[in-house]
N, C-alpha and C. Protein backbone atom coordinates (compact mmCIF):
# COMPACT_ATOMS: atom_id res chain seq x y z
N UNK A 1 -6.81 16.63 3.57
CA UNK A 1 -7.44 15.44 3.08
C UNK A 1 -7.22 14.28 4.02
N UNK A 2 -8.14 13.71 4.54
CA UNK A 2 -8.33 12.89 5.33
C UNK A 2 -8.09 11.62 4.90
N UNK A 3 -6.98 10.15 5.10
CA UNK A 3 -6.91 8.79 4.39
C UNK A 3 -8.54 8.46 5.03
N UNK A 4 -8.87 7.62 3.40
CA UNK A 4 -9.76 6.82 3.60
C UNK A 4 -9.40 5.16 4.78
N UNK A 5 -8.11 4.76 4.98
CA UNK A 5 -7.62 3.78 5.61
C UNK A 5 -7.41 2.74 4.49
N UNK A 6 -6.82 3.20 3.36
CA UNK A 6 -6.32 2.47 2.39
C UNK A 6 -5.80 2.92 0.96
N UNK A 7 -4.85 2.37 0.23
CA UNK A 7 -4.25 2.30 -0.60
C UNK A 7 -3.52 1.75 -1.81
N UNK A 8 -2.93 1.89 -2.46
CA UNK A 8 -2.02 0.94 -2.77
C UNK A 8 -0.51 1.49 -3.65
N UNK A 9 0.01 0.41 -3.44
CA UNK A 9 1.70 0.32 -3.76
C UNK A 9 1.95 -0.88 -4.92
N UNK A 10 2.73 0.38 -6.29
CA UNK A 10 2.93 -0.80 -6.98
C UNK A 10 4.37 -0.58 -7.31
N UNK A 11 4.83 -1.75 -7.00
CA UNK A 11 6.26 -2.08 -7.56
C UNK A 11 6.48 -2.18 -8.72
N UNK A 12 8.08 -2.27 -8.95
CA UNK A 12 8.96 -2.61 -10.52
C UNK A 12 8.65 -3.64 -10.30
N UNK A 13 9.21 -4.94 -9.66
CA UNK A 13 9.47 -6.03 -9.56
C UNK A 13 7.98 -7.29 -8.61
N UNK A 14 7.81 -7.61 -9.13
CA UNK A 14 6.48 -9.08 -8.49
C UNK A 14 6.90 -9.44 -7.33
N UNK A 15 8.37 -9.46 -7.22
CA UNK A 15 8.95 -10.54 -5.95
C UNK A 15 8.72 -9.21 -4.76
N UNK A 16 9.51 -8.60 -5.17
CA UNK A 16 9.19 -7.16 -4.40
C UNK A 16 7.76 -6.93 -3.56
N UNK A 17 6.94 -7.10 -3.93
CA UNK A 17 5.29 -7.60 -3.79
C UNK A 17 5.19 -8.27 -2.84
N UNK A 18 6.18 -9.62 -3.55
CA UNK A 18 6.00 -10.71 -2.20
C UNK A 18 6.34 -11.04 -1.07
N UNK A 19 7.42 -9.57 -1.05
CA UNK A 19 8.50 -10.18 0.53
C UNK A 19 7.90 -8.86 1.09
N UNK A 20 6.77 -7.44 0.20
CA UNK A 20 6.11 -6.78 1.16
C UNK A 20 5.28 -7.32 1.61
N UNK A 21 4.27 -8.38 1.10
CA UNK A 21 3.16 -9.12 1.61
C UNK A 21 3.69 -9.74 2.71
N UNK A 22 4.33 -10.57 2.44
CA UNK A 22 5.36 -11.42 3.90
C UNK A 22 5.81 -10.27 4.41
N UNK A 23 6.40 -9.71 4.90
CA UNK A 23 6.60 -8.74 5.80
C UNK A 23 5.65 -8.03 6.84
N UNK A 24 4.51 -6.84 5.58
CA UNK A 24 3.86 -6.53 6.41
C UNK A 24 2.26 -6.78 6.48
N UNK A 25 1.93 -7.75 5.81
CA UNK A 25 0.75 -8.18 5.76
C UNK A 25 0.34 -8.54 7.63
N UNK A 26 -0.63 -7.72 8.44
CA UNK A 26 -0.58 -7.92 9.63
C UNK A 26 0.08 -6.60 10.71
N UNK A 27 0.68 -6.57 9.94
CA UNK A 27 1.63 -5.36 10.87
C UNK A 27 0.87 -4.26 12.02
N UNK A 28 0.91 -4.26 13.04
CA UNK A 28 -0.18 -3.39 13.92
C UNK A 28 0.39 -1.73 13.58
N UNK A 29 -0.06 -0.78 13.10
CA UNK A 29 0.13 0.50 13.20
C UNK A 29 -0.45 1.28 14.15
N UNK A 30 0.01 1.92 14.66
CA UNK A 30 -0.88 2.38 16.16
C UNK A 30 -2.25 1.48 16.14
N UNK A 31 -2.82 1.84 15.99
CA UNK A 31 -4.52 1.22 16.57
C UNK A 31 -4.96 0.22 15.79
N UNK A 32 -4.24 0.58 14.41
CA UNK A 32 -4.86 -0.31 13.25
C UNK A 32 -4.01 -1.79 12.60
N UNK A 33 -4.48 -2.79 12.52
CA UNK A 33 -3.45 -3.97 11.91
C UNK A 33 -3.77 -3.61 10.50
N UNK A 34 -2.95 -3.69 9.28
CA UNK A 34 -3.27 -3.75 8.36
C UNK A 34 -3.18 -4.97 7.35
N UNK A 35 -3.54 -4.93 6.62
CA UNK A 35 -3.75 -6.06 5.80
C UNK A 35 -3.14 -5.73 4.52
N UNK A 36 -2.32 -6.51 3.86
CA UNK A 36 -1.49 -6.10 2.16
C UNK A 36 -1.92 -7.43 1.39
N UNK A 37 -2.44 -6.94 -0.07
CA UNK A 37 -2.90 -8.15 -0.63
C UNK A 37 -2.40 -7.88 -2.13
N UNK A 38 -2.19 -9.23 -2.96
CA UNK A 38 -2.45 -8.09 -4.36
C UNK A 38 -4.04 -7.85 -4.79
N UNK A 39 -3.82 -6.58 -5.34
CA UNK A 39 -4.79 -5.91 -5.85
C UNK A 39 -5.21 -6.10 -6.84
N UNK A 40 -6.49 -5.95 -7.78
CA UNK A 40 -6.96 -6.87 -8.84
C UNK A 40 -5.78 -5.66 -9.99
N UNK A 41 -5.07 -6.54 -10.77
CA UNK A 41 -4.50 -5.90 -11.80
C UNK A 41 -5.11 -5.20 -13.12
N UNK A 42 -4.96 -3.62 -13.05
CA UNK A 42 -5.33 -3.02 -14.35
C UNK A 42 -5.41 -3.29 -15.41
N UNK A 43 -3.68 -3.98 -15.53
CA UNK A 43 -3.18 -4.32 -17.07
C UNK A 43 -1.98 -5.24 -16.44
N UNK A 44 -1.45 -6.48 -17.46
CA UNK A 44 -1.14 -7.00 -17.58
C UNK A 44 0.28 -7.09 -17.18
N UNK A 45 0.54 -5.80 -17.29
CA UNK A 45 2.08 -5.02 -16.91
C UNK A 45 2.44 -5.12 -15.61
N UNK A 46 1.46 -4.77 -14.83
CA UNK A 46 1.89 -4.49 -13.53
C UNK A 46 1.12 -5.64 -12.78
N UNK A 47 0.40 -6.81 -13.25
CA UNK A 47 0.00 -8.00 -12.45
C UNK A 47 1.21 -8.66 -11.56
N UNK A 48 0.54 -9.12 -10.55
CA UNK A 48 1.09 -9.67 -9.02
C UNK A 48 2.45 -8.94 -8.36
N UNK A 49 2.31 -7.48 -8.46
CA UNK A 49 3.43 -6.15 -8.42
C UNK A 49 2.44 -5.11 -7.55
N UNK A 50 1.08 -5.12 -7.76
CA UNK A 50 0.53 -4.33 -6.94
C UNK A 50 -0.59 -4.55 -6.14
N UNK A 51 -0.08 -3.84 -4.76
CA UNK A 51 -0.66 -4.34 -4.04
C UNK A 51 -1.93 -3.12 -3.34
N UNK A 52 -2.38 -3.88 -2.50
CA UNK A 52 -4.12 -3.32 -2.10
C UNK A 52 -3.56 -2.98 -0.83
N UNK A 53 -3.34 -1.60 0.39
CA UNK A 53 -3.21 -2.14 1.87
C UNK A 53 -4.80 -1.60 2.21
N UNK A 54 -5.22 -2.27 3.12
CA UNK A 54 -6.13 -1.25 3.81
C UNK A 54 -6.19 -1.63 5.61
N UNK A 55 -6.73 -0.40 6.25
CA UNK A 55 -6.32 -0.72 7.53
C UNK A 55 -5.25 0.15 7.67
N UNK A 56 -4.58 1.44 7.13
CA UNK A 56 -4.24 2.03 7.51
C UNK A 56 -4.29 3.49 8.13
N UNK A 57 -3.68 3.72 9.41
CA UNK A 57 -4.14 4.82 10.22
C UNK A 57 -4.76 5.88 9.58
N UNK A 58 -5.49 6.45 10.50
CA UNK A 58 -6.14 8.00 9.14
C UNK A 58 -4.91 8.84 8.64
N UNK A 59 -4.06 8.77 10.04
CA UNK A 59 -2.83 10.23 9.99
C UNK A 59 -2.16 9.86 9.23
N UNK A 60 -1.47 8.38 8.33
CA UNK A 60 -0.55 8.35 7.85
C UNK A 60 -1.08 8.73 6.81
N UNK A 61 0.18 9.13 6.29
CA UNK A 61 0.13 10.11 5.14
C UNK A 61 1.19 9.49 4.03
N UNK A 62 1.16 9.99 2.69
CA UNK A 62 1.84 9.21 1.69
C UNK A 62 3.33 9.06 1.46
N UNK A 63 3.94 9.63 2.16
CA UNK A 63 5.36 9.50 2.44
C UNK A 63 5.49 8.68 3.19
N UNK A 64 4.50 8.52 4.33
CA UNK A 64 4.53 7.82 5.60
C UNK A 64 4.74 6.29 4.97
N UNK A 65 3.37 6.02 4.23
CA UNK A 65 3.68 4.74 3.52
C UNK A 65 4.68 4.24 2.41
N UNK A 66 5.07 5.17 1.53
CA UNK A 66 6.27 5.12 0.71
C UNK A 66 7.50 4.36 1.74
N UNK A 67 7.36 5.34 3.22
CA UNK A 67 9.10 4.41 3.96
C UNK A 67 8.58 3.27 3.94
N UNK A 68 7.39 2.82 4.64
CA UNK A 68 7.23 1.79 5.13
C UNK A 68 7.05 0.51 4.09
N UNK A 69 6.74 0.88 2.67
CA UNK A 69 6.89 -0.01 1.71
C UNK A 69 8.21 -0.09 1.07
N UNK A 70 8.95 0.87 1.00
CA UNK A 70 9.94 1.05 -0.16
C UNK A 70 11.57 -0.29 0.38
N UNK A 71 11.74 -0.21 1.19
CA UNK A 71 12.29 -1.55 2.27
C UNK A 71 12.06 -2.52 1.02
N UNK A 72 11.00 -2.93 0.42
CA UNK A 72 10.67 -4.05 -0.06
C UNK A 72 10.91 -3.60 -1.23
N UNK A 73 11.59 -3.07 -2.22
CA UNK A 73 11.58 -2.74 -3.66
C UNK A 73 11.29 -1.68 -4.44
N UNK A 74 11.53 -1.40 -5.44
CA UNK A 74 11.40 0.26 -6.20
C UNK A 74 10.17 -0.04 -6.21
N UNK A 75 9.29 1.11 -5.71
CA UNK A 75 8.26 1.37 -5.89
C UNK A 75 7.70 3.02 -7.43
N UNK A 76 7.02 2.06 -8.32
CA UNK A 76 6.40 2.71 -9.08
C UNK A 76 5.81 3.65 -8.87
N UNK A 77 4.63 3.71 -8.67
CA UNK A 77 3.65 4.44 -7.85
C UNK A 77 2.90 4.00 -6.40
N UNK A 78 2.41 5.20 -5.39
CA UNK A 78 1.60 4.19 -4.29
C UNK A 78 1.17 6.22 -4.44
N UNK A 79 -0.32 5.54 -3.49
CA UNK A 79 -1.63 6.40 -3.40
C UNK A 79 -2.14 6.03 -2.17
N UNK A 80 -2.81 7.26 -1.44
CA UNK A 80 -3.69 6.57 -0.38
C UNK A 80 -4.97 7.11 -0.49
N UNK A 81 -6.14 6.74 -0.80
CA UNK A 81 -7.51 7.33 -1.29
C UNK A 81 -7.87 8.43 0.44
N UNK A 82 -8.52 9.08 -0.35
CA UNK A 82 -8.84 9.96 0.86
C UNK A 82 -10.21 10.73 0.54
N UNK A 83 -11.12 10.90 1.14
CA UNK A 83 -12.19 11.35 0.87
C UNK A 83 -12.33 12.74 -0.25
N UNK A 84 -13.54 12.05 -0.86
CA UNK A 84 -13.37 13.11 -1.72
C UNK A 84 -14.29 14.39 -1.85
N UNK A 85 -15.47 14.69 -0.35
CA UNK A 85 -15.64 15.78 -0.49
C UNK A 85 -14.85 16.46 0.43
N UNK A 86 -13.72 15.90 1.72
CA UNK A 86 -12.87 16.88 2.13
C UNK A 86 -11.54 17.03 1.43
N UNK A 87 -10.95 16.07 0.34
CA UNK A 87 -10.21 16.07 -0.40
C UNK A 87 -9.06 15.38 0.49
């Protein structure tokens, strides 16, 4: 399954959110800079805790992003969309 070049990461904690945004909002990954934003919230629970990246490499893969977020706080869940007729 191929990354679509985006995802997202949602934290326990809001602040957690905010020192990943400050951190890696920008960050160059091989070829690609990415961008971390919050993401429009589902439910009420997890508002300004999860975040949107996109701009990330095709190869990374979901562990890949788990290290690179988890630095910033327990992470709940994170996903990276990936096409869905090669899966």
């Amino acid at each position: 399954g191929q990354s679509l070049g985006y995802g997202f990461v949602n934290y326990v904690e809001a602040g957690d959110a905010d020192k990943a945004i400050s951190a890696l909002n920008g960050l160059k990954l091989q070829t690609k800079t990415i961008k971390v934003s919050y993401a429009r919230p589902s439910s009420a629970s997890i508002r300004d805790a999860n975040l949107y990246v996109s701009g990330l490499p095709k190869a990374m893969g979901q562990k890949d992003m788990e290290q690179l977020f988890s630095p910033y706080g327990r992470i709940i869940t994170s996903r990276i969309l990936v096409d869905q007729v090669t899966g």
